[in-house]
Protein backbone atom coordinates (compact mmCIF):
# COMPACT_ATOMS: atom_id res chain seq x y z
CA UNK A 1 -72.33 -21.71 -12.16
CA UNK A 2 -73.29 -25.09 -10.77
CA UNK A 3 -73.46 -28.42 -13.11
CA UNK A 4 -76.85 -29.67 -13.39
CA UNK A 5 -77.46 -32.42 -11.14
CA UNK A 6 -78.08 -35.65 -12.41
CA UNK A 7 -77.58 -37.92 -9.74
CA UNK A 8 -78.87 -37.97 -5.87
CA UNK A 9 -76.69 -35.05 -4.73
CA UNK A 10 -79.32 -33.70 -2.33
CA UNK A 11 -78.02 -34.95 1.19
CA UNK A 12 -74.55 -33.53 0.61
CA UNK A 13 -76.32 -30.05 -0.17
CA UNK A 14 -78.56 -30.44 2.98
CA UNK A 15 -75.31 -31.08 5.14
CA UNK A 16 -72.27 -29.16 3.53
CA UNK A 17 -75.30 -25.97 1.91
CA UNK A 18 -71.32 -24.44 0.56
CA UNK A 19 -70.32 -27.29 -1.78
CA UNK A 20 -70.59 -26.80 -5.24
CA UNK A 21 -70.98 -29.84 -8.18
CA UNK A 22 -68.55 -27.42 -10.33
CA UNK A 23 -68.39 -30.59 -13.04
CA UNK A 24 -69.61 -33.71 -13.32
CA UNK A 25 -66.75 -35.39 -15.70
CA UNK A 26 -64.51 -35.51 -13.85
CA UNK A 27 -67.09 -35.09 -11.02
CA UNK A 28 -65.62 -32.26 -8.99
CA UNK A 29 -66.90 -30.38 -6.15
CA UNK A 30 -65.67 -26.66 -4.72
CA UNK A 31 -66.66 -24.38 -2.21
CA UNK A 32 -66.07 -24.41 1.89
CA UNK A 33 -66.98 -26.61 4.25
CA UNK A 34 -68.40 -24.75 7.68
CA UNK A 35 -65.66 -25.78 10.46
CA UNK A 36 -67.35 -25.66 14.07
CA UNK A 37 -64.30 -24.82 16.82
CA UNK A 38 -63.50 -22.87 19.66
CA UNK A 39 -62.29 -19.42 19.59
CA UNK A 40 -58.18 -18.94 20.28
CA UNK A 41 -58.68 -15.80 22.33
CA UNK A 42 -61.98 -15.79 23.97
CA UNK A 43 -63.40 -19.70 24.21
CA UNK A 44 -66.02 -18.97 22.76
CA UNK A 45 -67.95 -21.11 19.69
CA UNK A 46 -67.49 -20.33 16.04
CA UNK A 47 -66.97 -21.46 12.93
CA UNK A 48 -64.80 -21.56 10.45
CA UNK A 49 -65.21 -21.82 6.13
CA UNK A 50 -62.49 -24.09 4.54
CA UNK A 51 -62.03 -23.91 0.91
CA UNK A 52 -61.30 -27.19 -0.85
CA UNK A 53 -61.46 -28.78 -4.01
CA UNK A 54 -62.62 -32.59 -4.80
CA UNK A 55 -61.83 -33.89 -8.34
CA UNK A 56 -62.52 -37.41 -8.80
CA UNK A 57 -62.78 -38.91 -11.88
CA UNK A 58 -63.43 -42.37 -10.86
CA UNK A 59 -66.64 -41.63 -9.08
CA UNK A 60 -68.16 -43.04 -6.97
CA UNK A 61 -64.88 -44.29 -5.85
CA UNK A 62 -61.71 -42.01 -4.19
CA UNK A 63 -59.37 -44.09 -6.57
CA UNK A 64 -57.13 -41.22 -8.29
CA UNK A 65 -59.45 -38.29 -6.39
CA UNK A 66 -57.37 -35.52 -6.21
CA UNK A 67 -58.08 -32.86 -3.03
CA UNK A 68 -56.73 -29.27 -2.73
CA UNK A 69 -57.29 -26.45 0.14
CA UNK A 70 -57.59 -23.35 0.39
CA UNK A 71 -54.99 -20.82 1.66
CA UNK A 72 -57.42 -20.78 5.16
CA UNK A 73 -55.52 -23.89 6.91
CA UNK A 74 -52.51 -23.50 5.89
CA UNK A 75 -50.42 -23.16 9.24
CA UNK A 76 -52.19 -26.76 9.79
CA UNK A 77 -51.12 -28.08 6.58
CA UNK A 78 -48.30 -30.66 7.35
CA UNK A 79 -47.20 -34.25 6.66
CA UNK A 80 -49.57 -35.30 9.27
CA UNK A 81 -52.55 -33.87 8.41
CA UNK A 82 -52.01 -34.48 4.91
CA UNK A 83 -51.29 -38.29 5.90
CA UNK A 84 -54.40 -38.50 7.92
CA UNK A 85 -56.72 -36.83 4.95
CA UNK A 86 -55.12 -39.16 3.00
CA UNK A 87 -56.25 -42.66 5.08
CA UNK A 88 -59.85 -40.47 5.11
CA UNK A 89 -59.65 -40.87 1.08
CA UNK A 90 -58.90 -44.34 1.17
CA UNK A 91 -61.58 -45.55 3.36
CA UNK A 92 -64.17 -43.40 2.42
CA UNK A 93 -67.70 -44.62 1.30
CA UNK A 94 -69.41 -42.16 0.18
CA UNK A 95 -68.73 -37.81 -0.86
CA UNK A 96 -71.03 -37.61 2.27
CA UNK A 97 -69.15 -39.33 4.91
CA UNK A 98 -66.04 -37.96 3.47
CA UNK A 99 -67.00 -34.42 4.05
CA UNK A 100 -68.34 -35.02 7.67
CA UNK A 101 -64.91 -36.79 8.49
CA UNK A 102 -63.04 -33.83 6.91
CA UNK A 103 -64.72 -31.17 8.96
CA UNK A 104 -63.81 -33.15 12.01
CA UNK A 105 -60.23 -33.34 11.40
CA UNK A 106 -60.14 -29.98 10.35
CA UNK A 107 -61.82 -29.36 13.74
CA UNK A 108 -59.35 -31.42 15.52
CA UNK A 109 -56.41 -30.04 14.29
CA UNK A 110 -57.54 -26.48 14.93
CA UNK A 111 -58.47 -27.46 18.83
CA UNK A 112 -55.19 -28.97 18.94
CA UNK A 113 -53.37 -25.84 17.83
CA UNK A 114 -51.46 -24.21 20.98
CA UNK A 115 -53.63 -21.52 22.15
CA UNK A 116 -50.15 -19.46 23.51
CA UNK A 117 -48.76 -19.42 19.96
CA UNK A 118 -52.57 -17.67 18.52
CA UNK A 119 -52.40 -15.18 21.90
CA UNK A 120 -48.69 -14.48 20.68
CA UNK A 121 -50.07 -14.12 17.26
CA UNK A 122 -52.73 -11.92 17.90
CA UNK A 123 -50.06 -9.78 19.71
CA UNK A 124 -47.72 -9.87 17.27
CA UNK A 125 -50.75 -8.11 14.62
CA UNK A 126 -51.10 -5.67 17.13
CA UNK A 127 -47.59 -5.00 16.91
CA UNK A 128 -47.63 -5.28 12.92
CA UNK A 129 -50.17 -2.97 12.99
CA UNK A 130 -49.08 -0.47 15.74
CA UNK A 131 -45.79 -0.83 13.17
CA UNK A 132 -47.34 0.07 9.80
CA UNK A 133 -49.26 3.03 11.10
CA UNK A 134 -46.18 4.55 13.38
CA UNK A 135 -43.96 4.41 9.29
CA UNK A 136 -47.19 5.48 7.61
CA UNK A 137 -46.49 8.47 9.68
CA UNK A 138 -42.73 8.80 9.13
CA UNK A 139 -41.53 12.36 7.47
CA UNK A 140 -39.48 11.26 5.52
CA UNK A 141 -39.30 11.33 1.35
CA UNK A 142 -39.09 7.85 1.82
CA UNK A 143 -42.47 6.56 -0.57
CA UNK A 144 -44.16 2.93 1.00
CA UNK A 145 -46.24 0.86 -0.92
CA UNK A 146 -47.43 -2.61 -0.55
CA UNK A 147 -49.53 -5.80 -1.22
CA UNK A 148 -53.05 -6.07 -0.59
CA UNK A 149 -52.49 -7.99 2.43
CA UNK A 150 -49.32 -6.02 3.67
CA UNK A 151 -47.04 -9.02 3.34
CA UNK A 152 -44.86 -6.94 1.35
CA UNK A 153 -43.40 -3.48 1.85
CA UNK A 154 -42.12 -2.04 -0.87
CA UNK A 155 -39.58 1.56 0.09
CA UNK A 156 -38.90 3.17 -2.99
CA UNK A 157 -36.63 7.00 -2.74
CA UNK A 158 -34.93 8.70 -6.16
CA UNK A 159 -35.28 5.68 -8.48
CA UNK A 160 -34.32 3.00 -5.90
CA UNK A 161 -36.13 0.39 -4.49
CA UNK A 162 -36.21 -2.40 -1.66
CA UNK A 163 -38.59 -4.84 -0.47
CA UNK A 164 -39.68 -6.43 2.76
CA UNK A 165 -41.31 -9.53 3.73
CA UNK A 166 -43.28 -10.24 6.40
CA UNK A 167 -42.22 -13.07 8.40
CA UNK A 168 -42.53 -15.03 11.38
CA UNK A 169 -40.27 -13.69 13.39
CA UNK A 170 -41.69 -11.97 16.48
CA UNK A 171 -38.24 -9.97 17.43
CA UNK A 172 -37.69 -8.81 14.33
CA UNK A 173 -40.99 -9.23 11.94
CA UNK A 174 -39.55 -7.98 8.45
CA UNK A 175 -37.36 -9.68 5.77
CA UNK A 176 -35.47 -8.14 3.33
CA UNK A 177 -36.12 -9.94 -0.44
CA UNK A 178 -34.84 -8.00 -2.62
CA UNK A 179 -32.82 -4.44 -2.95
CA UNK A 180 -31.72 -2.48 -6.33
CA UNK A 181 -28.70 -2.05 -3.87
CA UNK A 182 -25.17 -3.43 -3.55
CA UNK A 183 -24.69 -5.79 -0.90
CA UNK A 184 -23.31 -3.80 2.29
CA UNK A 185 -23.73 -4.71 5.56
CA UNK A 186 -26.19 -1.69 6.42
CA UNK A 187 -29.28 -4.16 6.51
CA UNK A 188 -29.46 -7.19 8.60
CA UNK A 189 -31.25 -10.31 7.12
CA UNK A 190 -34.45 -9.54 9.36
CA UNK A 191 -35.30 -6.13 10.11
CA UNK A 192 -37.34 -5.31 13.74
CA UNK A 193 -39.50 -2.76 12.16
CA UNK A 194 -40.40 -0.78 9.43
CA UNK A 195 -39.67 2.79 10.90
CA UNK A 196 -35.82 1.37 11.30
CA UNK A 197 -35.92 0.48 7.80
CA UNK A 198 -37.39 3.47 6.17
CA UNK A 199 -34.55 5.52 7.72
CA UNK A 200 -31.63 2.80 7.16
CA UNK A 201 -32.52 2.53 3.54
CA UNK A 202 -32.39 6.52 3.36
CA UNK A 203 -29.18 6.83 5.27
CA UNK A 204 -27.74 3.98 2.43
CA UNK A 205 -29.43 5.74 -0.75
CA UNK A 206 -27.73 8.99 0.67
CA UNK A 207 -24.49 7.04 1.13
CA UNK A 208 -24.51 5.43 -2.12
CA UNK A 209 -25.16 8.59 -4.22
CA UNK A 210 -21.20 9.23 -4.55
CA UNK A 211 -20.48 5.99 -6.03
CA UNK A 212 -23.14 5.70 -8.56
CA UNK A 213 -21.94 9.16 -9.58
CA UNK A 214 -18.57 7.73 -10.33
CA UNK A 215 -20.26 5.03 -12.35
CA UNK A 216 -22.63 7.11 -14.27
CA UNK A 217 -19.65 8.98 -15.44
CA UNK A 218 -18.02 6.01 -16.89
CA UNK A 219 -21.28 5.11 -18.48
CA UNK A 220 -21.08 8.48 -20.07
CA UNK A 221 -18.07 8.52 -21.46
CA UNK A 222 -16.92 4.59 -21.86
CA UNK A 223 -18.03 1.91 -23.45
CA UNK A 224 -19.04 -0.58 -21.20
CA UNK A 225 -18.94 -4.12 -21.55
CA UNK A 226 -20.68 -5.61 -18.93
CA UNK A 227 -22.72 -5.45 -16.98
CA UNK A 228 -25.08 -4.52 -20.64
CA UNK A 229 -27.74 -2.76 -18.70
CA UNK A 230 -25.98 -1.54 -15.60
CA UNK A 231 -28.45 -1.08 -12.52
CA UNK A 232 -27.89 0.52 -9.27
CA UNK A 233 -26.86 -3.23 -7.46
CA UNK A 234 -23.19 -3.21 -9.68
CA UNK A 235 -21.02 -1.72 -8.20
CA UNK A 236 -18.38 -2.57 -11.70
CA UNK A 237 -17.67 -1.67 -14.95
CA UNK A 238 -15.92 -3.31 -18.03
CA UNK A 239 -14.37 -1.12 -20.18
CA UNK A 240 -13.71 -1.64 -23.70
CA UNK A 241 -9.75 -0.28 -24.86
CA UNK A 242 -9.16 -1.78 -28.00
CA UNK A 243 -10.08 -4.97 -30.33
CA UNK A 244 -7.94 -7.32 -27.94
CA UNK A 245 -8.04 -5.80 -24.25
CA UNK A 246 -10.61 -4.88 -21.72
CA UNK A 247 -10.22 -3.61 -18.33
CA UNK A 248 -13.00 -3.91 -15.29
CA UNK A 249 -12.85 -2.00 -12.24
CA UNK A 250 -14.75 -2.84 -9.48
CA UNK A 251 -15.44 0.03 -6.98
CA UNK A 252 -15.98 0.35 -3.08
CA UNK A 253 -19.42 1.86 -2.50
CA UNK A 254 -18.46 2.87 0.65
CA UNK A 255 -15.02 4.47 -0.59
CA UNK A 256 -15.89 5.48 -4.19
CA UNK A 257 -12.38 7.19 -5.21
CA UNK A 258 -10.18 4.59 -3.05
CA UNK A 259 -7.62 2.79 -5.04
CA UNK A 260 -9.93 -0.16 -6.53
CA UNK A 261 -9.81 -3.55 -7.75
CA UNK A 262 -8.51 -3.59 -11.74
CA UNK A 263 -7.93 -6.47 -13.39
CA UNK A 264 -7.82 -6.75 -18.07
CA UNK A 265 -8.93 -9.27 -20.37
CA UNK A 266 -8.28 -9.89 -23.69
CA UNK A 267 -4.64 -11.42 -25.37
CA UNK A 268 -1.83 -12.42 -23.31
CA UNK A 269 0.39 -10.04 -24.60
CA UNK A 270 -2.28 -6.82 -24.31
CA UNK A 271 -3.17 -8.13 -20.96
CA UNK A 272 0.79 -8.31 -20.09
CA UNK A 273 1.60 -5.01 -21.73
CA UNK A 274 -0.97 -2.86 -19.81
CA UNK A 275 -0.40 -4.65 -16.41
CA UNK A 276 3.24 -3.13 -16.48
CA UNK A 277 1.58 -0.35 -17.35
CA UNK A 278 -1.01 0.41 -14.05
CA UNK A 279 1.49 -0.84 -11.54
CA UNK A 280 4.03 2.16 -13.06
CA UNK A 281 0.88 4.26 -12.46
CA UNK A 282 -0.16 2.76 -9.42
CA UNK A 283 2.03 5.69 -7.34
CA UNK A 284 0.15 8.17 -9.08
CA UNK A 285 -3.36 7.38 -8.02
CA UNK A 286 -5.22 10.44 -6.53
CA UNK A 287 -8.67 9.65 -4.13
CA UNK A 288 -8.98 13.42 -4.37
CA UNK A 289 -9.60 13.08 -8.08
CA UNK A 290 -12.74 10.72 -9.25
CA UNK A 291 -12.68 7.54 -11.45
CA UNK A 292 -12.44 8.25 -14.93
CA UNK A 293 -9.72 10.89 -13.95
CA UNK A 294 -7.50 8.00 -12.16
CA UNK A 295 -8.51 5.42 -14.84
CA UNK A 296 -6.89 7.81 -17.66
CA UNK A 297 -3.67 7.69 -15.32
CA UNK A 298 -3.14 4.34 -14.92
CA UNK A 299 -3.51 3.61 -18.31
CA UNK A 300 -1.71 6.38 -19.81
CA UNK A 301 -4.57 7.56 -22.00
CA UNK A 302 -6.43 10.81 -23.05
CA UNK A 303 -9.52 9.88 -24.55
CA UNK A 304 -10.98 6.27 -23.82
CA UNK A 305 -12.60 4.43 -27.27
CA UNK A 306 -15.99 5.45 -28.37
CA UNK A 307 -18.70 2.43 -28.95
CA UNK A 308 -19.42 0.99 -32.19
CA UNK A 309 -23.32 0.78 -32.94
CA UNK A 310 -22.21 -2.06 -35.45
CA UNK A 311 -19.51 -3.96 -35.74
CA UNK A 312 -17.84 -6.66 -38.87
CA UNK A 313 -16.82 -9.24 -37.15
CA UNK A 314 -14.78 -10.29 -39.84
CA UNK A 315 -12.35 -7.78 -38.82
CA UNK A 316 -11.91 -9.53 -35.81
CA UNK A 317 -13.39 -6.52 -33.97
CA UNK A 318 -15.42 -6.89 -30.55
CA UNK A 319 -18.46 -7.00 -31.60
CA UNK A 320 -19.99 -10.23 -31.38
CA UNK A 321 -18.35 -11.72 -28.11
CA UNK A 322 -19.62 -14.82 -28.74
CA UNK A 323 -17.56 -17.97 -27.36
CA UNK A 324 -15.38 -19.45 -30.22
CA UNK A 325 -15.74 -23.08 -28.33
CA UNK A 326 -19.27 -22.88 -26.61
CA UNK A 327 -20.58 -20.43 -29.09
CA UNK A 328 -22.54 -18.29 -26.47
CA UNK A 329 -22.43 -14.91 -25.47
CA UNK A 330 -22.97 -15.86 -21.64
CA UNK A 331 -21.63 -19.08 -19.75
CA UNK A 332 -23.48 -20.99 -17.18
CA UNK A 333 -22.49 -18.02 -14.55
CA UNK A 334 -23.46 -15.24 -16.55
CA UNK A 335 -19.60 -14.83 -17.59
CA UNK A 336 -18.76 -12.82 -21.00
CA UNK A 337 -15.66 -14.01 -22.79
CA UNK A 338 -12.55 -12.04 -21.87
CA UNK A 339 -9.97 -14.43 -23.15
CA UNK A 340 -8.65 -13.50 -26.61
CA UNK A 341 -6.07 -14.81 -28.74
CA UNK A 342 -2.99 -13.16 -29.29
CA UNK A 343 -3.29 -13.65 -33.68
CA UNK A 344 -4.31 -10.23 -34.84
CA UNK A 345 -5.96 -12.62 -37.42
CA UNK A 346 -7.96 -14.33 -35.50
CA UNK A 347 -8.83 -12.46 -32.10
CA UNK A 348 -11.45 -15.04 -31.14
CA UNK A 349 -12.77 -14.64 -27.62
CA UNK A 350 -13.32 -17.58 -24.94
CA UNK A 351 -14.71 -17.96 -21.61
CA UNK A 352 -11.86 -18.90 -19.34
CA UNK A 353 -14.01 -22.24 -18.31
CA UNK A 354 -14.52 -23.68 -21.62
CA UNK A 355 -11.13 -22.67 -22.84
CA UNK A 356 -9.50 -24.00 -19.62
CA UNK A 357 -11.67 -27.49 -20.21
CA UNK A 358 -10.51 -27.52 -23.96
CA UNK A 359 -6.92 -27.18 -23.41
CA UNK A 360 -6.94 -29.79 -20.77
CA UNK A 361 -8.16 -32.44 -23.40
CA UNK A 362 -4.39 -32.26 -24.66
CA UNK A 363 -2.63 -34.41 -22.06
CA UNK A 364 0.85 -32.44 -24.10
CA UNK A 365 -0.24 -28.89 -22.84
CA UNK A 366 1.16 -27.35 -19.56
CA UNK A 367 0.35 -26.12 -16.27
CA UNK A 368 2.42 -24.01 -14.62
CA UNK A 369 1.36 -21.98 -11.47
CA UNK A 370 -2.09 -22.46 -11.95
CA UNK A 371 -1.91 -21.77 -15.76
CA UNK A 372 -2.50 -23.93 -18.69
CA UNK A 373 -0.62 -23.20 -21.94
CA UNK A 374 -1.49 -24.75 -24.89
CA UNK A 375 -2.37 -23.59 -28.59
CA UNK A 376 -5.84 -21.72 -29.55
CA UNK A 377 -8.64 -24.08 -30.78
CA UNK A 378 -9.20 -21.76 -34.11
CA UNK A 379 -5.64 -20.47 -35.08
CA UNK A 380 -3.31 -22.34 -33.14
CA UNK A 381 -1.65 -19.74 -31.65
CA UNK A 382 -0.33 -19.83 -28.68
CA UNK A 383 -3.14 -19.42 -26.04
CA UNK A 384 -3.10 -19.78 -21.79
CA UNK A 385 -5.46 -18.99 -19.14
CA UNK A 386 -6.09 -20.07 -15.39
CA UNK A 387 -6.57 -23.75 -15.17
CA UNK A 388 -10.31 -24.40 -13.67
C-alpha cells in the first residue's frame, strides 16, 4: 500500500504513473519505470517495465540514496552502467529528473545491445524449448522435474538424483551442479542436451548399482566410521576392528570387486601388525568373490566387530573420537582422527595435522622419511605420524 503523500509528489506520478512512495522515512520509492526501445527481432517500438528501488534517506538530496534493480536488466548490468547511474545520482536535482535520465540510459544501453547476440538468443530458446519437449517425451523411467523458470533440471531414477543448469552456452546449453554420484568421467562439465543426459545418467545409475551393492553390504554388517551418513557420492568405507585400529577401503565404482585401495589407522604397532597381515593376504584376493568376503581374507577374520550404541570413554574405547589436541571431532577438511597412541592406557586419538604440528614444536623430535617421531601429548608414549 502506498504512503500517504505529504509533499508535492504529483509530477513524478503524472510522468513515471508505476512508481510507488512505498515510505516516506527513509523516503523510498518502488515500482517500474516504462522503458521506450526498439524491438531485437522485428524493429519495431515497444516498451519495456524496469523494476527499481530508490531509498534515500537524506531527501531531497541523493547523498547516501541507495538504488537497486530488478532482475529485468540484468544482462546490462555491468561496471559501466552501474558507473554511469552512479554520476546520474550525483548530479541529480530532483526524483523527477532522475527518473527521466534513468529511463534514457536504460534506453541507451538496450539500443546499444548487439542485435546478432538477441537473434542468437531467440534461437537458442527455440532450441531450449525444441530440447525440453523432445526429453519430456523420452521413455525412459528416468523422472524430470524443474524450476519454475526451467533453469534447473532436476533427473531423479531409484533414489538418485542430478541437477542441471542452464547456461550460456549455445553448443552445449546444460551444466551439471550437482550429482548424488561419484565423480566418473561419464558426464562432461556442460552437457549439449537434455535427451543425452537423461540416458547418460541412466546408463551410470545402471552402472553404479554393483558397487553400491558392495557398500550396502558393509553397511550391513560393519561398523562404519566414516563417512557417518554414507550417501550414494562415497565410494569408501571406514571400518571399525578394535579399540586401537581402523581400516578404510576405498572402492572402484567402475570395478567394484577389483583389488582396492586399503590403508589402517589407529596405533603404530596395530597399524604395523595388520599391514604384515593384508600383504600375506594380498595373493589370496578373489574379484570373483565380493567385498566383505575379500575384506575377511585379508585380515584373517570371521566375524567383523559389532557397533556400540554407547560407549565409556574412560575405557579408552572409540567412542568419542574427539581430537586429544584440537578437541574436535572433525578438522578443517572434514578429517576424523585416525591416529592413536600405542598406551593401552591412554588410546587418545589425533588428527594427523594437529598431531604432526604438535610434535614439530619439539625442535628434539625426528623426521625420518617423511615421519616425525616424538612422544604423545597426553601419555608420553611414544607417538609418530607423517610430517605435514
Amino acid at each position: 500500500m502506498a504512503v500517504r503523500c505529504n509533499r508535492n509528489y504529483e509530477a513524478i506520478w503524472d510522468w513515471h504513473p508505476e512508481m510507488i512512495l512505498v515510505s516516506e522515512s527513509p523516503v523510498t520509492w518502488k515500482g517500474f519505470l516504462i522503458v521506450s526501445h526498439s524491438s531485437y527481432v522485428a524493429g519495431d517500438a515497444r516498451c519495456s517495465r524496469v523494476k527499481l528501488k530508490l531509498a534515500m534517506p537524506d531527501y531531497p538530496s541523493f547523498d547516501n540514496a541507495q538504488i537497486a534493480f530488478g532482475r529485468h536488466i540484468a544482462l546490462l548490468r555491468n561496471r559501466e552502467f552501474s558507473r554511469r547511474v552512479k554520476d546520474l545520482m550525483t548530479s541529480a536535482q530532483t526524483v523527477l529528473s532522475f527518473f527521466t535520465q534513468l529511463q534514457s540510459l536504460v534506453s541507451q544501453y538496450m539500443l546499444n545491445t548487439d542485435s546478432k547476440s538477441r537473434m542468437i538468443d531467440f534461437k537458442s530458446t527455440r532450441d531450449f524449448l525444441q530440447d525440453v519437449r523432445t526429453a519430456l517425451q523420452n521413455p525412459s523411467n528416468v523422472q524430470l522435474s524443474s524450476d519454475r523458470d526451467l533453469n534447473t533440471i532436476k533427473l531423479s531414477l531409484r533414489g538418485v538424483s542430478l541437477t542441471l543448469q542452464r547456461c550460456n552456452d549455445v553448443g552445449a546449453p546444460w551444466k551439471v551442479v550437482s550429482s548424488d554420484m561419484p565423480a566418473i568421467p561419464t558426464f562432461e562439465k556442460n552437457v549439449t542436451n537434455l535427451s543425452i543426459a537423461m540416458t547418460k545418467f541412466k546408463w551410470q545409475v545402471e552402472l553404479l548399482e554393483r558397487a553400491w551393492e558392495q557398500l550396502r553390504e558393509i553397511d550391513e554388517n560393519c561398523w562404519v566410521i566414516d563417512p557417518p551418513e554414507p550417501n550414494k557420492s562415497h565410494m569408501y568405507r571406514r571400518i571399525h576392528l578394535s579399540q586401537s585400529l581402523s581400516v578404510t577401503i576405498t572402492i572402484d565404482p567402475l570395478n567394484p570387486t577389483v583389488l582396492q585401495s586399503i590403508t589402517f589407522s589407529g596405533s603404530d604397532n596395530e597399524v604395523k601388525r595388520q599391514k604384515e597381515e593384508v600383504n600375506n593376504n594380498l595373493k589370496n584376493w578373489n574379484r570373483d568373490c565380493n567385498i566383505l568376503e575379500n575384506l575377511r581374507i585379508m585380515l584373517n577374520t570371521y566375524e567383523f566387530p559389532e557397533q556400540q550404541e554407547s560407549m565409556d570413554d574412560s575405557k579408552g574405547i572409540i567412542g568419542s573420537r574427539e581430537c586429544g589436541i584440537c578437541f574436535s571431532e572433525k578438522s578443517e577438511t572434514d578429517e576424523l582422527p585416525h591416529k592413536i597412541c600405542n598406551n593401552e592406557r591412554c588410546m587418545k586419538h589425533f588428527h594427523s595435522a594437529c598431531l604432526s604440528r604438535w610434535l614439530q614444536m619439539n625442535a628434539e623430535n625426528q623426521v625420518v622419511f617423511g615421519h616425525i617421531y616424538g612422544n604423545c601429548p597426553h601419555c608420553k608414549e611414544k607417538i609418530s605420524c607423517p610430517i605435514e
